[in-house]
C-alpha atoms as a PDB file:
ATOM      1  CA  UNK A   1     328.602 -37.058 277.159  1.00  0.00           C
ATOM      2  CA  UNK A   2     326.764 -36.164 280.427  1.00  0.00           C
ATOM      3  CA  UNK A   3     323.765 -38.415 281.415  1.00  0.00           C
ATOM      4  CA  UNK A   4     320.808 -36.050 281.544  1.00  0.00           C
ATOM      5  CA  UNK A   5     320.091 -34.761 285.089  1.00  0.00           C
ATOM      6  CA  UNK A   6     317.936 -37.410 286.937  1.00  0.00           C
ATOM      7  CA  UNK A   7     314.153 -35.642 288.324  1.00  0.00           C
ATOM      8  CA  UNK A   8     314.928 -35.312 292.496  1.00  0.00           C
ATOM      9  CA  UNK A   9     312.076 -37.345 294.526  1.00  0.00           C
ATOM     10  CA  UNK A  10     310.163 -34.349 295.324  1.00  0.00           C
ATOM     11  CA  UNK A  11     309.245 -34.162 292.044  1.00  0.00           C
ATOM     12  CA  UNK A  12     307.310 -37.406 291.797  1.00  0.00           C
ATOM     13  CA  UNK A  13     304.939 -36.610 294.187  1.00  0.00           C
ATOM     14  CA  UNK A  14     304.094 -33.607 292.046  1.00  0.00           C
ATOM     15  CA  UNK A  15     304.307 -35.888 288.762  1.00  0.00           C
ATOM     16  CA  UNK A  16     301.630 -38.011 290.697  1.00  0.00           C
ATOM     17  CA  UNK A  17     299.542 -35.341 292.224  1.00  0.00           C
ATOM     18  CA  UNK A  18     299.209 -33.986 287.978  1.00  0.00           C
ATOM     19  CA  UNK A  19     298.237 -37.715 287.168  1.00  0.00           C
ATOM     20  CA  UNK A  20     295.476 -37.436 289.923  1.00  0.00           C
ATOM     21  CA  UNK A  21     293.861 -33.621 288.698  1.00  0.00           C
ATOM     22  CA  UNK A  22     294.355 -35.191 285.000  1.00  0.00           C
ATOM     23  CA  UNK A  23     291.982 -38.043 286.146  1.00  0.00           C
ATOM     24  CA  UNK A  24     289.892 -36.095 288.234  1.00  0.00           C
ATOM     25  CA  UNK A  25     289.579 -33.422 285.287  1.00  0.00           C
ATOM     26  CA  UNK A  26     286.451 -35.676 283.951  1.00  0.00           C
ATOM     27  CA  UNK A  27     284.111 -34.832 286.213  1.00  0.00           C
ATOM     28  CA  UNK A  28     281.608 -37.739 284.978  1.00  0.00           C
ATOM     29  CA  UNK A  29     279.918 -38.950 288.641  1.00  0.00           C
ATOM     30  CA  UNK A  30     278.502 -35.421 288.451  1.00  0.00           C
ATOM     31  CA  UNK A  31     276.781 -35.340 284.701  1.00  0.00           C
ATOM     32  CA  UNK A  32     273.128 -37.281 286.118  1.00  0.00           C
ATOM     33  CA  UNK A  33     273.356 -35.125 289.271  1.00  0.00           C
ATOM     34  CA  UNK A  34     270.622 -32.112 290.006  1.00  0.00           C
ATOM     35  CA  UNK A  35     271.551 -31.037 293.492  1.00  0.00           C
ATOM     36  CA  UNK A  36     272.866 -27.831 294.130  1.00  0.00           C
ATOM     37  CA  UNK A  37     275.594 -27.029 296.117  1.00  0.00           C
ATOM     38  CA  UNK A  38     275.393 -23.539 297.960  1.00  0.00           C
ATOM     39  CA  UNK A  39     272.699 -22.435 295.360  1.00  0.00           C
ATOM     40  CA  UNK A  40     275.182 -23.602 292.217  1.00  0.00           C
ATOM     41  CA  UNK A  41     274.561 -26.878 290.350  1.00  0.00           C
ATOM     42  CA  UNK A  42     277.257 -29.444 291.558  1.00  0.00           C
ATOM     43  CA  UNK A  43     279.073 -29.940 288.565  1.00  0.00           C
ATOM     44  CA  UNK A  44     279.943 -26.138 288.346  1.00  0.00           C
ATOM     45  CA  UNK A  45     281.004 -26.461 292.174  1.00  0.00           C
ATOM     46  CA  UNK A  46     283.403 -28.994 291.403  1.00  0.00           C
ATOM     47  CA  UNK A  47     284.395 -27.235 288.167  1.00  0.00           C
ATOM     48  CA  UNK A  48     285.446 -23.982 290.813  1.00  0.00           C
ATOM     49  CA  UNK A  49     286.669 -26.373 293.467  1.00  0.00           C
ATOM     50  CA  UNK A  50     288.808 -28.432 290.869  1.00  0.00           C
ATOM     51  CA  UNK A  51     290.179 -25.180 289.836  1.00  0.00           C
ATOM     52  CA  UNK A  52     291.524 -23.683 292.723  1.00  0.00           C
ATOM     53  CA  UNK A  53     292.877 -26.729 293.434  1.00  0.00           C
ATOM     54  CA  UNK A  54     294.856 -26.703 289.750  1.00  0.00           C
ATOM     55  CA  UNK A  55     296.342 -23.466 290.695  1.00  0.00           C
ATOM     56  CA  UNK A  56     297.754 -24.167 293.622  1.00  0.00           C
ATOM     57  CA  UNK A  57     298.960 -27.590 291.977  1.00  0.00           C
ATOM     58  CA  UNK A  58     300.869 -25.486 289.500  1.00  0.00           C
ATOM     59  CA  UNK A  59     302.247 -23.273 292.231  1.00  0.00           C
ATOM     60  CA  UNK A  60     303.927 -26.138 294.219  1.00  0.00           C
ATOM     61  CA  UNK A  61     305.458 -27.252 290.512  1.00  0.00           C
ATOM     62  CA  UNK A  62     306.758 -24.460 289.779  1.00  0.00           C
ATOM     63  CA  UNK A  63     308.114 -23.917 293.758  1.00  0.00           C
ATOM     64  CA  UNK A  64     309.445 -27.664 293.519  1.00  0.00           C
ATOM     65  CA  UNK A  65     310.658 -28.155 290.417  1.00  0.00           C
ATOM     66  CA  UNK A  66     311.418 -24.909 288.478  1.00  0.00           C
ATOM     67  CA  UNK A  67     314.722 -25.629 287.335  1.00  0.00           C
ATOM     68  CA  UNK A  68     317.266 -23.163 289.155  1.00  0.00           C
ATOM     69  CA  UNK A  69     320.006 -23.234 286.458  1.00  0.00           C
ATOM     70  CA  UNK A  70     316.845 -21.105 284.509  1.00  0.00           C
ATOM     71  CA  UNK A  71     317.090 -18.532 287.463  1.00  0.00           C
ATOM     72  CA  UNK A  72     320.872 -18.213 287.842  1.00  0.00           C
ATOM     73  CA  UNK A  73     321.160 -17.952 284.057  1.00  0.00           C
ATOM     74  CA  UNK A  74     318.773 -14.856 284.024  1.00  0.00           C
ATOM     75  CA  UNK A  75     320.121 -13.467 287.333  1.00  0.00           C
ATOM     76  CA  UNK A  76     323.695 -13.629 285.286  1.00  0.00           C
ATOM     77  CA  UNK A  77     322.390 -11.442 282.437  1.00  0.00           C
ATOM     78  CA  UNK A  78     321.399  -8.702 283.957  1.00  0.00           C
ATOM     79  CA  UNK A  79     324.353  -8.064 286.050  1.00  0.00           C
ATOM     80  CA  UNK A  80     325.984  -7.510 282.519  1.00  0.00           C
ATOM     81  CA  UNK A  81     323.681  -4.387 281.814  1.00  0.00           C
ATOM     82  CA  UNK A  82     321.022  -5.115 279.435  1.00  0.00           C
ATOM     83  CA  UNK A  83     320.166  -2.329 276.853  1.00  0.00           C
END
């Protein structure tokens, strides 16, 4: 049997950088807070901040570490003709 294919060190940075937004996720130094953050309370700043930040997290995983065997597999299929 094959060994299964070991992750490539770029990927732990990304693995780590997911443990950090998973962490940061509970916003709690924010709950007892009433200041206001270009007119919005802080905790919904952070909440839009936070976000952005998420999406571009899941962008660089799925730059990094999308699995190219997926790609070539699909790429493959079509070339057959699909109905």
């Amino acid at each position: 049997m094959n060994a299964p294919a070991r992750p490539k060190r770029r990927h732990y940075w990304v693995y780590g950088l997911l443990v950090i937004l998973f962490v940061l996720h509970h916003d709690f130094m924010f709950w007892d807070l009433a200041v206001n953050v270009a007119g919005l309370p802080i905790g919904l700043a952070y909440d839009m901040v936070y976000t952005v930040i998420c999406a571009c997290t899941w962008g660089l995983v799925i730059l990094l570490c999308w699995p190219s065997e997926l790609e070539t597999f699909a790429d493959a299929g079509d070339e057959e003709g699909a109905p």
